[in-house]
Protein backbone atom coordinates (compact mmCIF):
# COMPACT_ATOMS: atom_id res chain seq x y z
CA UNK A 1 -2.38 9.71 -15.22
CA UNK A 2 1.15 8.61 -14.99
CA UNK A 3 1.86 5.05 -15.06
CA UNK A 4 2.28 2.68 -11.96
CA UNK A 5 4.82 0.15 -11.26
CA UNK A 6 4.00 -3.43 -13.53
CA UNK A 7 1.54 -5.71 -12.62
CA UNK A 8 3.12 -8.79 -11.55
CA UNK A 9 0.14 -11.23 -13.78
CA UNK A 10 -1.96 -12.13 -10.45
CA UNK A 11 -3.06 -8.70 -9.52
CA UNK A 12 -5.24 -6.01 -11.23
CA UNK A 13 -5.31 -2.23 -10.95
CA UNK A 14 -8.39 -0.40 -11.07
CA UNK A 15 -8.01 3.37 -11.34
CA UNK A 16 -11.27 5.39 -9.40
CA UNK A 17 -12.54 8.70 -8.50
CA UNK A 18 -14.36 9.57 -5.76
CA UNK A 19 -14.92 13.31 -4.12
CA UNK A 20 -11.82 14.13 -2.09
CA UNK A 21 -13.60 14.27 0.66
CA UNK A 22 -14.75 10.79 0.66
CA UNK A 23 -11.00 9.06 0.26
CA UNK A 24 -11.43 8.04 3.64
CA UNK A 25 -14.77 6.82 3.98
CA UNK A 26 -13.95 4.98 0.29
CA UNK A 27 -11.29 3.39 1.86
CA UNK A 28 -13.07 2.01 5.10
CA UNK A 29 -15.79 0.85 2.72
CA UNK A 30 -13.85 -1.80 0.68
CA UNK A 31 -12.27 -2.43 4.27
CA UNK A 32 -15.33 -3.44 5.30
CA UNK A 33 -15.55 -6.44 2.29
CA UNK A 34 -12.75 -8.04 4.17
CA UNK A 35 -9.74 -5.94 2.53
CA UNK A 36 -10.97 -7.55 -1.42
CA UNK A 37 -9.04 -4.26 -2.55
CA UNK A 38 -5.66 -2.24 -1.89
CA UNK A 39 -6.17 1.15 -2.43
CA UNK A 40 -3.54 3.94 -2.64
CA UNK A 41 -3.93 7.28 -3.05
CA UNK A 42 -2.83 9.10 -6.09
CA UNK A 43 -3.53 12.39 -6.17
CA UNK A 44 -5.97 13.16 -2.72
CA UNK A 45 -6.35 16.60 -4.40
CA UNK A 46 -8.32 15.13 -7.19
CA UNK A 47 -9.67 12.26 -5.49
CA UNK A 48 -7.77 9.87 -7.97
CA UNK A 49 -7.19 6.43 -6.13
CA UNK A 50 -5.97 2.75 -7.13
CA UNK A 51 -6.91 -0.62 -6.13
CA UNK A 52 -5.18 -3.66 -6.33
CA UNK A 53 -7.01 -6.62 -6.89
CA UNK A 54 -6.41 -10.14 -7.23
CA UNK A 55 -7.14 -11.20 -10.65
CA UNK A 56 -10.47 -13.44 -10.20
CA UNK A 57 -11.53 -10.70 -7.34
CA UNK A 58 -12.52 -8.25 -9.90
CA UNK A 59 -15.07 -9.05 -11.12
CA UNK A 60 -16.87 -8.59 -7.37
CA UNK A 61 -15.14 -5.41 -6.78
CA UNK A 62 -16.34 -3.83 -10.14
CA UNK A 63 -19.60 -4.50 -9.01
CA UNK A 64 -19.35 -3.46 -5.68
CA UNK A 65 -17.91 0.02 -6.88
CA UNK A 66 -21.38 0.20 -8.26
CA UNK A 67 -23.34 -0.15 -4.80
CA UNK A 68 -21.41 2.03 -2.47
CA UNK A 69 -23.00 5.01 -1.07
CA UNK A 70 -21.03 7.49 -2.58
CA UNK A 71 -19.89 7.86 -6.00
CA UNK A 72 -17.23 6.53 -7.61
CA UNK A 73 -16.11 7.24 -11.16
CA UNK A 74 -14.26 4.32 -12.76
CA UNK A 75 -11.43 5.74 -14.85
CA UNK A 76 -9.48 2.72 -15.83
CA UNK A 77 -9.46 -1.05 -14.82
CA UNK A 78 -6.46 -3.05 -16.47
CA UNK A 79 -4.11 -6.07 -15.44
C-alpha cells in the first residue's frame, strides 16, 4: 500500500478492507454516525479504503468498525 499524503497532527488514517461490493454500503454506514469518518477509496478493485479521523474520534470508530454488519478487515490505523 503506497503511502498517502501527511497527516497534518489532528487527523488519523485508518486503512480497511471490506468486500468490493460493500464500498458503498461501508460508506453510507459511517454516514449514518454523523460523518465521524472520511473515507476514500483506494483501490475499489480490492476493496482497500481510508478513513480520516479526528484524532480523539478514533477510538469510537475502531470500535464501531467492529459492529457493522459486514466485515471489515483493519489493515492499518496510524496518525
Amino acid at each position: 500500500m503506497k503511502d498517502n499524503k501527511p497527516l497534518s497532527g489532528g487527523e488519523e488514517m485508518i486503512l480497511v478492507e471490506v468486500a468490493p461490493r460493500d464500498i458503498d454500503f461501508f460508506n453510507k454506514l459511517l454516514e449514518g454516525y454523523d460523518n465521524l469518518a472520511l473515507v476514500t477509496t483506494l483501490d475499489a478493485r480490492l476493496g482497500q479504503l481510508a478513513l480520516w479521523v479526528a484524532k480523539h474520534a478514533k477510538k469510537d470508530v475502531l470500535a464501531i468498525l467492529k459492529c457493522l454488519p459486514v466485515p471489515v478487515h483493519v489493515l492499518e490505523a496510524r496518525g
